[in-house]
PDB file of N, CA and C in Angstrom:
ATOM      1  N   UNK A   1     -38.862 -17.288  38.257  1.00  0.00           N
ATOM      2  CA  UNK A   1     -37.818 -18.293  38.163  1.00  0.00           C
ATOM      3  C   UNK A   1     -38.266 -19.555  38.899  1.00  0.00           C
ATOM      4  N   UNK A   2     -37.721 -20.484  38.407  1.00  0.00           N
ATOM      5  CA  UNK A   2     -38.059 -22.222  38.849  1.00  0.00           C
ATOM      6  C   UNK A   2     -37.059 -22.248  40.088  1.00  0.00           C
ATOM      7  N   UNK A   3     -37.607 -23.273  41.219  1.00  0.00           N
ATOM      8  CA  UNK A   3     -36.464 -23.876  41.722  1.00  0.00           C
ATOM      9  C   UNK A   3     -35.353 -24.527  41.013  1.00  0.00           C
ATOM     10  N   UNK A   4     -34.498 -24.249  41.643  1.00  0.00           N
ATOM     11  CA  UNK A   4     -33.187 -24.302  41.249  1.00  0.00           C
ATOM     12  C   UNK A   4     -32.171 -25.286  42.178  1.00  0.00           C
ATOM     13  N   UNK A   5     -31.915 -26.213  41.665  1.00  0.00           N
ATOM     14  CA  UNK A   5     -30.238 -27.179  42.442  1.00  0.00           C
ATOM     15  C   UNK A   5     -29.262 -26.062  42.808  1.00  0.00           C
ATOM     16  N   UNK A   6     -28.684 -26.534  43.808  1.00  0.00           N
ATOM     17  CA  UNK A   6     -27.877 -25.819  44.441  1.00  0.00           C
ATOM     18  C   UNK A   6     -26.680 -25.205  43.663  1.00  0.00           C
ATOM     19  N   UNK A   7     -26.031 -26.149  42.439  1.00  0.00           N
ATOM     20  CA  UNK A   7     -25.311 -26.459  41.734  1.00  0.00           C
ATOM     21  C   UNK A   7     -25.387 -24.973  40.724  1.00  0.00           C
ATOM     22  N   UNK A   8     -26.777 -25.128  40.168  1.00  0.00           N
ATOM     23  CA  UNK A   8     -27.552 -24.516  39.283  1.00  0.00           C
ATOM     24  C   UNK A   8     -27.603 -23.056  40.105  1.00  0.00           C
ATOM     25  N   UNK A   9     -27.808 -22.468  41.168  1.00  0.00           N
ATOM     26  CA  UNK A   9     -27.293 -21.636  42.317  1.00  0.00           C
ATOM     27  C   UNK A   9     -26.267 -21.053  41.959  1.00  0.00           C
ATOM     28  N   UNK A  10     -25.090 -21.649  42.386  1.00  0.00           N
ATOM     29  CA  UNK A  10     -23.821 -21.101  41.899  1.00  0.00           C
ATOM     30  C   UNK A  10     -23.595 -20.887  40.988  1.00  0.00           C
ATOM     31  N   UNK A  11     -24.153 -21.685  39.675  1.00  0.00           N
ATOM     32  CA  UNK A  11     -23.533 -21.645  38.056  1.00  0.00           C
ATOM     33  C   UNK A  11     -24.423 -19.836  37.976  1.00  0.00           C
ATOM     34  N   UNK A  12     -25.606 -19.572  38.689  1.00  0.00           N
ATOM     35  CA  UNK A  12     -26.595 -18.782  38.206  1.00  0.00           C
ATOM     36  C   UNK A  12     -26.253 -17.212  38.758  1.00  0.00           C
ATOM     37  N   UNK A  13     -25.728 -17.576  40.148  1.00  0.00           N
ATOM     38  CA  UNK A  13     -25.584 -16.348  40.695  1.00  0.00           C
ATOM     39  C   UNK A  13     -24.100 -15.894  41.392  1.00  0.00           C
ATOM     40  N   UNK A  14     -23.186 -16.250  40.667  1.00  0.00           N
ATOM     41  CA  UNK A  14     -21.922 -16.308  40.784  1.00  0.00           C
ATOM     42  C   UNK A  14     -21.399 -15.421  42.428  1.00  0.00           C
ATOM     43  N   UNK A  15     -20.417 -15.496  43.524  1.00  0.00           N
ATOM     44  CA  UNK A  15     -20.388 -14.922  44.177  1.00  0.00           C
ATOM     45  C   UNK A  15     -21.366 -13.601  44.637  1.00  0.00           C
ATOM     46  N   UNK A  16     -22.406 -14.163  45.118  1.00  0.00           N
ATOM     47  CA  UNK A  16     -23.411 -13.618  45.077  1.00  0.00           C
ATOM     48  C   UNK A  16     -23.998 -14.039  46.418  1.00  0.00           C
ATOM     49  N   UNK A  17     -24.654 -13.279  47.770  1.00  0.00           N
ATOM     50  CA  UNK A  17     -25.687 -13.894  48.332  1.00  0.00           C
ATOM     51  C   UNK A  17     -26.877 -14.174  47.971  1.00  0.00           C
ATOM     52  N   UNK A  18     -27.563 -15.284  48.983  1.00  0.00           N
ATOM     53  CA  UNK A  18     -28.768 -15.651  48.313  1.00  0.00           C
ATOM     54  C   UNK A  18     -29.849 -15.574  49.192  1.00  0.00           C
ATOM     55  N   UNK A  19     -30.940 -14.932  49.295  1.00  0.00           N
ATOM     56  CA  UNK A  19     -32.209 -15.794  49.910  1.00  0.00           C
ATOM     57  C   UNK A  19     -33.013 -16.856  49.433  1.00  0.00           C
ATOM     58  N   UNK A  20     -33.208 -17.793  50.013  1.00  0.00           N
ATOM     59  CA  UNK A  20     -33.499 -18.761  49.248  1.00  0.00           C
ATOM     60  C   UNK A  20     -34.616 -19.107  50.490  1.00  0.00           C
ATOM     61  N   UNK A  21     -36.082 -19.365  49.478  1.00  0.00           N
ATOM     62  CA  UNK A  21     -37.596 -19.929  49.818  1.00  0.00           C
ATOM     63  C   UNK A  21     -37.957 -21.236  49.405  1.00  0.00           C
ATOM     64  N   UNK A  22     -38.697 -22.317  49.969  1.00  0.00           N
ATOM     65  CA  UNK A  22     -38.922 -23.268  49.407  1.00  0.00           C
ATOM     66  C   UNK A  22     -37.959 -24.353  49.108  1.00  0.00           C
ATOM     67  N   UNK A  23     -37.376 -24.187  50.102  1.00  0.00           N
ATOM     68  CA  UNK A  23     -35.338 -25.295  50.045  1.00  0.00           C
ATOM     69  C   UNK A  23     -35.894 -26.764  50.450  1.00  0.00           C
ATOM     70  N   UNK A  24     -35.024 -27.725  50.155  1.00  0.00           N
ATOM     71  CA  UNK A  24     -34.935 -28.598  50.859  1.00  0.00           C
ATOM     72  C   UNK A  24     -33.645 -29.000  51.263  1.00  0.00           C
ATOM     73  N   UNK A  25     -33.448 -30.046  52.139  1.00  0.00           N
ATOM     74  CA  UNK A  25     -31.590 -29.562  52.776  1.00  0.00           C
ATOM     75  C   UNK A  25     -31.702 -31.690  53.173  1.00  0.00           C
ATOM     76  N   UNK A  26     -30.312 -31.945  52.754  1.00  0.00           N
ATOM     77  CA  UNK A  26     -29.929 -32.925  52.837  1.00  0.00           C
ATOM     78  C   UNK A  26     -29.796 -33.619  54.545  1.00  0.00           C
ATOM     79  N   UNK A  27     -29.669 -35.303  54.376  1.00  0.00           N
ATOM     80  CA  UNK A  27     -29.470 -35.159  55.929  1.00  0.00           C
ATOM     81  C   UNK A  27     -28.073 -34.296  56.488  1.00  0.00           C
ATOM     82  N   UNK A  28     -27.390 -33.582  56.046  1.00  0.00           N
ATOM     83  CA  UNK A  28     -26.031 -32.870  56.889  1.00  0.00           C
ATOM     84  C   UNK A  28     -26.555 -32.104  56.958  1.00  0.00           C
ATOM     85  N   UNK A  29     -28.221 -31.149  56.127  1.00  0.00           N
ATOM     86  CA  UNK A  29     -27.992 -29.731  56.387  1.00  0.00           C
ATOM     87  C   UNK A  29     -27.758 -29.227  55.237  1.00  0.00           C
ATOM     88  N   UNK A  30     -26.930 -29.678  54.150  1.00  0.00           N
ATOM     89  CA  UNK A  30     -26.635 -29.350  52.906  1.00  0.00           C
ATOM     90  C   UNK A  30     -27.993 -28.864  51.818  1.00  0.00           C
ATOM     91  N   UNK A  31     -27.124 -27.583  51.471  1.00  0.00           N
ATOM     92  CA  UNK A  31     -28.533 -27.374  50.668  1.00  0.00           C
ATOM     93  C   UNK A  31     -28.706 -28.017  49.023  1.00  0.00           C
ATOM     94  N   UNK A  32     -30.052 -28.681  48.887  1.00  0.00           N
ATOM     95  CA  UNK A  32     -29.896 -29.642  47.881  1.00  0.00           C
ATOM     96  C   UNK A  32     -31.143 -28.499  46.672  1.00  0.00           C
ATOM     97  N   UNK A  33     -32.226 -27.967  47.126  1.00  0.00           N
ATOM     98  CA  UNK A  33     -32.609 -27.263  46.119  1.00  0.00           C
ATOM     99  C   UNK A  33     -33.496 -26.377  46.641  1.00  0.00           C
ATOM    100  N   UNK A  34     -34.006 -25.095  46.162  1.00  0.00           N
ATOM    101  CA  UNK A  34     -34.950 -24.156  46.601  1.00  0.00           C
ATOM    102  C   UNK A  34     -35.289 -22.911  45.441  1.00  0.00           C
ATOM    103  N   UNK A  35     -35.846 -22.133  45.982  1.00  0.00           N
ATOM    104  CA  UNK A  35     -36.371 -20.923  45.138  1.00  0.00           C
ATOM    105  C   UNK A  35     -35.325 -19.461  45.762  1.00  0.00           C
ATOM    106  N   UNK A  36     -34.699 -18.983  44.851  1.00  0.00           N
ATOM    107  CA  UNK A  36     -33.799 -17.897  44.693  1.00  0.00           C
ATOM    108  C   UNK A  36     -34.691 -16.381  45.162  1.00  0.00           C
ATOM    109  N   UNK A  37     -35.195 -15.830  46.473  1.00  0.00           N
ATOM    110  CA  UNK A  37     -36.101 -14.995  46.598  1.00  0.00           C
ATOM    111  C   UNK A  37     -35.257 -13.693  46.081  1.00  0.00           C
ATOM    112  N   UNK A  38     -34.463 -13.451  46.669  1.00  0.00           N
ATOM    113  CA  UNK A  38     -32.832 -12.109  46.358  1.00  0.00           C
ATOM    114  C   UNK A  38     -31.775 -12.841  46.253  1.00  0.00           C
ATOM    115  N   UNK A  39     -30.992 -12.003  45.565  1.00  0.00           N
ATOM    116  CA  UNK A  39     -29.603 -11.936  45.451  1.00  0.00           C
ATOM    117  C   UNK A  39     -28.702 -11.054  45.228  1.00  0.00           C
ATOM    118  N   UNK A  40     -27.541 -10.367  45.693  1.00  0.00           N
ATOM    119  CA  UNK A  40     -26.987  -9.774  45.891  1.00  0.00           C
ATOM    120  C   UNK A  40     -25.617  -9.976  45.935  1.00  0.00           C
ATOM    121  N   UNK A  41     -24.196  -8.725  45.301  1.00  0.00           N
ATOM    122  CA  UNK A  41     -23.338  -9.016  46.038  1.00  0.00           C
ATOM    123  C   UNK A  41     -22.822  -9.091  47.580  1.00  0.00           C
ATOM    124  N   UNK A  42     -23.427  -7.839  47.654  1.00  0.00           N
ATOM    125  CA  UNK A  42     -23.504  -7.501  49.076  1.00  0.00           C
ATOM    126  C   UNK A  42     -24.355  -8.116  49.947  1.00  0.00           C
ATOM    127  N   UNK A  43     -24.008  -8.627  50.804  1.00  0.00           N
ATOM    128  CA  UNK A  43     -24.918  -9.687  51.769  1.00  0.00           C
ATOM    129  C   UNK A  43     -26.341  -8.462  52.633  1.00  0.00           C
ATOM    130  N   UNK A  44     -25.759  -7.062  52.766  1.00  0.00           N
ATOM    131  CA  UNK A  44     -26.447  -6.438  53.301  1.00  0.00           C
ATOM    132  C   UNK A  44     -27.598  -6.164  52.751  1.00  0.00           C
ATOM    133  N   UNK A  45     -27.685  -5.902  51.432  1.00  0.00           N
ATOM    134  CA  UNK A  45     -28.683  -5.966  50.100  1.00  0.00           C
ATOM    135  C   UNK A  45     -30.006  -6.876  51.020  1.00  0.00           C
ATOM    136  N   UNK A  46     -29.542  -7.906  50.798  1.00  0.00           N
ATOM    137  CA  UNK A  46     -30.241  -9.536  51.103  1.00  0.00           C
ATOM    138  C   UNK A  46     -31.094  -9.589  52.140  1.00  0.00           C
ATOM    139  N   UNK A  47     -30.273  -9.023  53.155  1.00  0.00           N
ATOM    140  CA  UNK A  47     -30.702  -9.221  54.777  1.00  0.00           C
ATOM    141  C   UNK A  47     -31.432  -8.403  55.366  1.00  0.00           C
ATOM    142  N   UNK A  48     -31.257  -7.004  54.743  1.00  0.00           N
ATOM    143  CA  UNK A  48     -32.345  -5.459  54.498  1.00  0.00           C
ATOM    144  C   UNK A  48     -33.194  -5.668  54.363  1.00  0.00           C
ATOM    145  N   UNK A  49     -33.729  -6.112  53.513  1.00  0.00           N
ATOM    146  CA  UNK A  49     -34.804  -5.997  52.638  1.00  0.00           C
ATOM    147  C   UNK A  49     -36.278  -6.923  53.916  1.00  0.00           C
ATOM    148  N   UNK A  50     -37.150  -6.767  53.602  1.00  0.00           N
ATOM    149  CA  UNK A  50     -38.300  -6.758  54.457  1.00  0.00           C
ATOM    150  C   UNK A  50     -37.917  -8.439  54.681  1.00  0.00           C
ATOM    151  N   UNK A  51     -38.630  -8.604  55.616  1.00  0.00           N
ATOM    152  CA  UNK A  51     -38.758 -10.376  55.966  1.00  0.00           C
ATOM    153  C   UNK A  51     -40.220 -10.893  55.299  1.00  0.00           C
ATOM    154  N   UNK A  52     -40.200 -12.494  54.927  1.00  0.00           N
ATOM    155  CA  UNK A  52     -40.960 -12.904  53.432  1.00  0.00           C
ATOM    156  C   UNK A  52     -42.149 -13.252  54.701  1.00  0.00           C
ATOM    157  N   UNK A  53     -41.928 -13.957  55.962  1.00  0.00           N
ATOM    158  CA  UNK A  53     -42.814 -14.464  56.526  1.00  0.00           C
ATOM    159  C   UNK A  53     -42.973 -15.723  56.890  1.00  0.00           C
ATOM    160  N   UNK A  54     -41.638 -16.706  56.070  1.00  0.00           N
ATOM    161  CA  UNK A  54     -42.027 -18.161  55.891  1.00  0.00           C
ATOM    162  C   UNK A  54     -40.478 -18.707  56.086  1.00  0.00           C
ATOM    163  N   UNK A  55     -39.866 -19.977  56.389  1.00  0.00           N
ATOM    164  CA  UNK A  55     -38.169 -20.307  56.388  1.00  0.00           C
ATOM    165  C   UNK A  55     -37.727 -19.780  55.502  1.00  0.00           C
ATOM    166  N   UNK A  56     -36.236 -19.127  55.486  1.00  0.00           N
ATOM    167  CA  UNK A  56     -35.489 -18.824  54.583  1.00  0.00           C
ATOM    168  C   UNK A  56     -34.217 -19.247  54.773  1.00  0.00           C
ATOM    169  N   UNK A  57     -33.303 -19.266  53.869  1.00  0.00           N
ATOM    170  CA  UNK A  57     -32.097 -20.186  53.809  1.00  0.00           C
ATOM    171  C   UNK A  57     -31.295 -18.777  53.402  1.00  0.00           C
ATOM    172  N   UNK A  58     -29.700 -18.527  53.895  1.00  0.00           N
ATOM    173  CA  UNK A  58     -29.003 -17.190  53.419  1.00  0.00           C
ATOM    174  C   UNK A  58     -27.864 -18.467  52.780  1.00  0.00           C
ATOM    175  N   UNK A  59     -27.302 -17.994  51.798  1.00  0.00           N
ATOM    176  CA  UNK A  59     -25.867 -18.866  51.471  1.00  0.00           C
ATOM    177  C   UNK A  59     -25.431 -17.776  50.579  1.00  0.00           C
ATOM    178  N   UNK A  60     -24.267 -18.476  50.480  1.00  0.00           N
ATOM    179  CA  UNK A  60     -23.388 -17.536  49.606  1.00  0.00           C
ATOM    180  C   UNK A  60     -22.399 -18.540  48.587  1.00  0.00           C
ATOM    181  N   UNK A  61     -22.422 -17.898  47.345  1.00  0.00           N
ATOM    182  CA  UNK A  61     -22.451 -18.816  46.045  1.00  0.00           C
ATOM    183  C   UNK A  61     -20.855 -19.335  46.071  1.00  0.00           C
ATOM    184  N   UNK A  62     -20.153 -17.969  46.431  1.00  0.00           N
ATOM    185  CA  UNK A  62     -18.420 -18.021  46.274  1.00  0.00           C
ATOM    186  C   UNK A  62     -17.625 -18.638  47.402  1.00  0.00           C
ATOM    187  N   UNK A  63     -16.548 -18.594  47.342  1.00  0.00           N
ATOM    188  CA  UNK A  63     -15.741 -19.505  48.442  1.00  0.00           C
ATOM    189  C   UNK A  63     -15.739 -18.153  49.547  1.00  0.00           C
ATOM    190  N   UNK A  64     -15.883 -19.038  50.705  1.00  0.00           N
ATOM    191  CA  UNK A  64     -15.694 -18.447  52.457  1.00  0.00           C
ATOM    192  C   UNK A  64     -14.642 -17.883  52.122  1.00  0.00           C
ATOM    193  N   UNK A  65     -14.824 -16.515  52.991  1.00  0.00           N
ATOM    194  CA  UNK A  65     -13.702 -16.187  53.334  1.00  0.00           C
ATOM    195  C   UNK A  65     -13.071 -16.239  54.940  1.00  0.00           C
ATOM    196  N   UNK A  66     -14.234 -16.876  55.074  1.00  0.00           N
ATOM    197  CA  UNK A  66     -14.070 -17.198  56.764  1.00  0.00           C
ATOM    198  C   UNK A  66     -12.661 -17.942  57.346  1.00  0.00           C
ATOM    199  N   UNK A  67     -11.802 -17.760  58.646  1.00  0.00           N
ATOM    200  CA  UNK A  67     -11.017 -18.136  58.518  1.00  0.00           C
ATOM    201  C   UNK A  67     -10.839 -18.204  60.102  1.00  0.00           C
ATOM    202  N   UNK A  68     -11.799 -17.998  61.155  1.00  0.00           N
ATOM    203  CA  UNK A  68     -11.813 -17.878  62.384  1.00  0.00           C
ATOM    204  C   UNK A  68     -11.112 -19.313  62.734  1.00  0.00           C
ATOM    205  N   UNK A  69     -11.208 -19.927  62.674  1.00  0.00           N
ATOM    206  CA  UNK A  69     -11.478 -21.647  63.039  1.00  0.00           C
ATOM    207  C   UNK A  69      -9.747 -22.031  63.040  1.00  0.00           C
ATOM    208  N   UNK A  70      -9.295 -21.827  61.431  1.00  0.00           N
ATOM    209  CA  UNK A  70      -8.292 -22.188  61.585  1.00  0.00           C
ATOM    210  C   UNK A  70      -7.222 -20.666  61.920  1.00  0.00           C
ATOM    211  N   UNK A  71      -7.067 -20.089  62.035  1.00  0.00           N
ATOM    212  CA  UNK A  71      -6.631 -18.567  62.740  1.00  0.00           C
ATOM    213  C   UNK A  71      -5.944 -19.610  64.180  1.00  0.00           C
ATOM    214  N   UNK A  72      -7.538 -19.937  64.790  1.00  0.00           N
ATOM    215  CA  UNK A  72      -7.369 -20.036  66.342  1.00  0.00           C
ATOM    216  C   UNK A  72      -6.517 -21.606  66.218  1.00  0.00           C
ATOM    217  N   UNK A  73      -6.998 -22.146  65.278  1.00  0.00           N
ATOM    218  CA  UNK A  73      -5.978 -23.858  65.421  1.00  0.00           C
ATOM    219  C   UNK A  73      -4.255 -23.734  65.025  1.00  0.00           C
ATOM    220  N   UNK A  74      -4.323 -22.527  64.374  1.00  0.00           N
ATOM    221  CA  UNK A  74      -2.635 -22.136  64.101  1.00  0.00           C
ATOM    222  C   UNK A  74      -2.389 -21.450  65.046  1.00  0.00           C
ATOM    223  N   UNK A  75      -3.137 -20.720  66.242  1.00  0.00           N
ATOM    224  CA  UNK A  75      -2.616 -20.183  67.371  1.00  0.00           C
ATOM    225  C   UNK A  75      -2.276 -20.740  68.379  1.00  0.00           C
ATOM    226  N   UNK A  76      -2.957 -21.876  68.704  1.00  0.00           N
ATOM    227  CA  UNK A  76      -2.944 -23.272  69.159  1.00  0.00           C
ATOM    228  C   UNK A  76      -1.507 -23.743  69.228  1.00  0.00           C
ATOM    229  N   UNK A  77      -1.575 -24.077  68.071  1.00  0.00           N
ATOM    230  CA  UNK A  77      -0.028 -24.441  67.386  1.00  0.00           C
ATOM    231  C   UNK A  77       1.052 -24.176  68.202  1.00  0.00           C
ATOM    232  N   UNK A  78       1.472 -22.732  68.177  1.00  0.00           N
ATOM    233  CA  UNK A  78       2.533 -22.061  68.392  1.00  0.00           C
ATOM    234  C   UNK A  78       2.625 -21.558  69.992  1.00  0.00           C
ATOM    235  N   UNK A  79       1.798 -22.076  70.801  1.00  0.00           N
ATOM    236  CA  UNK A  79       1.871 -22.412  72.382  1.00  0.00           C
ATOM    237  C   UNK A  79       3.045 -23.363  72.693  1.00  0.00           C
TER     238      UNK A  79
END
C-alpha cells in the first residue's frame, strides 16, 4: 500500500487503530500523511505486535471516546 492522507486513513480504515510509518505531521502535530504499517479494531492487536525499529505514529480513525478532561471540568462546576 501507498502512503496515504490522513483523510484517505479514515475513509480506508474505518474505526480502526493504526500504526503508521513514514508520517509527516503538521506544525500542531496533526497528522497530515504516512504509511499504514497495522491496523486493527482492537488497539491491543496494534501495540502487540513486535516493534518496526524506526518512529511510529498510533491514531485511531473513529471519534474519542475519551472524556477525562471534561468529566473533571463538569466536576469543577458543581463545587
Amino acid at each position: 500500500m501507498n502512503t496515504l492522507t490522513w483523510l484517505q486513513m479514515k475513509e480506508t480504515f474505518p474505526n480502526e487503530w493504526l500504526l503508521i510509518t513514514d508520517f509527516q505531521l503538521d506544525d500542531s502535530g496533526h497528522l497530515i500523511n504516512g504509511y499504514v504499517e497495522r491496523h486493527a479494531k482492537d488497539k491491543a492487536n496494534v501495540y502487540r505486535l513486535p516493534s518496526l525499529g524506526k518512529p511510529t505514529a498510533f491514531r485511531y480513525t473513529g471519534e474519542s471516546t475519551f472524556s477525562g478532561l471534561r468529566h473533571h471540568a463538569n466536576h469543577q462546576n458543581d463545587l
